[in-house]
Protein backbone atom coordinates (compact mmCIF):
# COMPACT_ATOMS: atom_id res chain seq x y z
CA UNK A 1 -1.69 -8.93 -12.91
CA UNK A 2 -1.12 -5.24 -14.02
CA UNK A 3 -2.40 -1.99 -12.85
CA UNK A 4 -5.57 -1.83 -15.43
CA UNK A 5 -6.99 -5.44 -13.21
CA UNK A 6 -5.98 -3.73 -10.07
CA UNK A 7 -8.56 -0.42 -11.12
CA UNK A 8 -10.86 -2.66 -12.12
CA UNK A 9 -11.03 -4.91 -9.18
CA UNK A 10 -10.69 -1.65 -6.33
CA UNK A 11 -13.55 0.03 -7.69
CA UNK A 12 -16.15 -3.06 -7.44
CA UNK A 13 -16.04 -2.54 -3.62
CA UNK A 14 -14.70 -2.21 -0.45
CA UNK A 15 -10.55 -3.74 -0.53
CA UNK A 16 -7.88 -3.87 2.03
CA UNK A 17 -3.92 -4.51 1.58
CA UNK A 18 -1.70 -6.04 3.61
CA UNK A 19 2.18 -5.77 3.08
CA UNK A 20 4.44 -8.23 4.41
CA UNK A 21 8.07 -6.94 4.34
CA UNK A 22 11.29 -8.65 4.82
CA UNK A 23 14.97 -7.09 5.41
CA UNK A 24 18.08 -8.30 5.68
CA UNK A 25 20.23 -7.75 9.22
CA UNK A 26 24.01 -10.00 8.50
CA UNK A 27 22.35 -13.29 8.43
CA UNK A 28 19.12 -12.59 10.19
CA UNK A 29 15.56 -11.67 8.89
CA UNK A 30 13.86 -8.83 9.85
CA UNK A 31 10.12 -8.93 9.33
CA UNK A 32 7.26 -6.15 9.65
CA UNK A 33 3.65 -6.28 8.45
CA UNK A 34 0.87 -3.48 7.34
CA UNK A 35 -2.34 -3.61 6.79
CA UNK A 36 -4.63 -0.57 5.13
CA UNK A 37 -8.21 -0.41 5.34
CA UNK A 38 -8.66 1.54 2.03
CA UNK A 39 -6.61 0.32 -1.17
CA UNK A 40 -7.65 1.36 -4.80
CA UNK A 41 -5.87 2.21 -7.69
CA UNK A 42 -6.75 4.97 -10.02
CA UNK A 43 -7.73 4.52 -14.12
CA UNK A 44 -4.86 4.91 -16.25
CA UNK A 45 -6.03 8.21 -17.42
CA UNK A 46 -5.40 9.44 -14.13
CA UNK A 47 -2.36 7.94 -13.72
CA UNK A 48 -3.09 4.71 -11.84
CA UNK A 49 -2.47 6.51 -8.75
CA UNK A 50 -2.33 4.70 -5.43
CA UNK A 51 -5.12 5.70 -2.76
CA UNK A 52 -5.05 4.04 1.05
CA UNK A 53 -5.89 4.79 4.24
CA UNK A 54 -4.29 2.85 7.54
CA UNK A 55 -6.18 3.25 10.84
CA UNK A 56 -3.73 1.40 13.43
CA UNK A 57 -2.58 -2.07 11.87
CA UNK A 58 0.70 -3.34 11.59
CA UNK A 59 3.94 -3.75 13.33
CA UNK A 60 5.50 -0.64 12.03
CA UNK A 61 4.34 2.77 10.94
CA UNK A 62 2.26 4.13 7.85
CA UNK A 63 4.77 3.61 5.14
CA UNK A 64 2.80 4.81 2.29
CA UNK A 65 2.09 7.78 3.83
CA UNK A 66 5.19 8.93 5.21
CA UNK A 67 5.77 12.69 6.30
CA UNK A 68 8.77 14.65 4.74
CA UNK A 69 8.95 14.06 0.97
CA UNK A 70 8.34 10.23 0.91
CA UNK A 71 4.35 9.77 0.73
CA UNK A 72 3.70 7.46 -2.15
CA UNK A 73 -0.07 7.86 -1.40
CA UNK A 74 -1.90 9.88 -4.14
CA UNK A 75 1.66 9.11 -6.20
């Protein structure tokens, strides 16, 4: 889809996202869900830069917004 759609279609109006992640454990699957209430992407000429916001969804922490280094929000 690209990151130029993405802008375009985040700044018409409200949008949430929802990851759905799967790992690997030997031969089982280990799966964990999150879901951010604010999601837009940035222009190009400002980098495309992620921007969300999580208040409480999911099955695991804030993973875009991790303490310590590994915060992809604003990135």
């Amino acid at each position: 889809m690209g990151l130029e759609k993405i802008y375009q279609l985040t700044t018409s109006g409200g949008w949430r996202l929802r990851l759905e992640l799967k790992a690997k454990n030997g031969t089982n699957d280990l799966w964990s869900d999150r879901e951010y209430d604010t999601f837009l992407i940035d222009s190009e000429t400002n980098g495309c830069a992620l921007h969300v916001a999580m208040k409480g969804f999911g099955t695991e922490g804030d993973v875009l917004n991790v303490a310590g280094g590994n915060c992809q929000n604003g990135m």
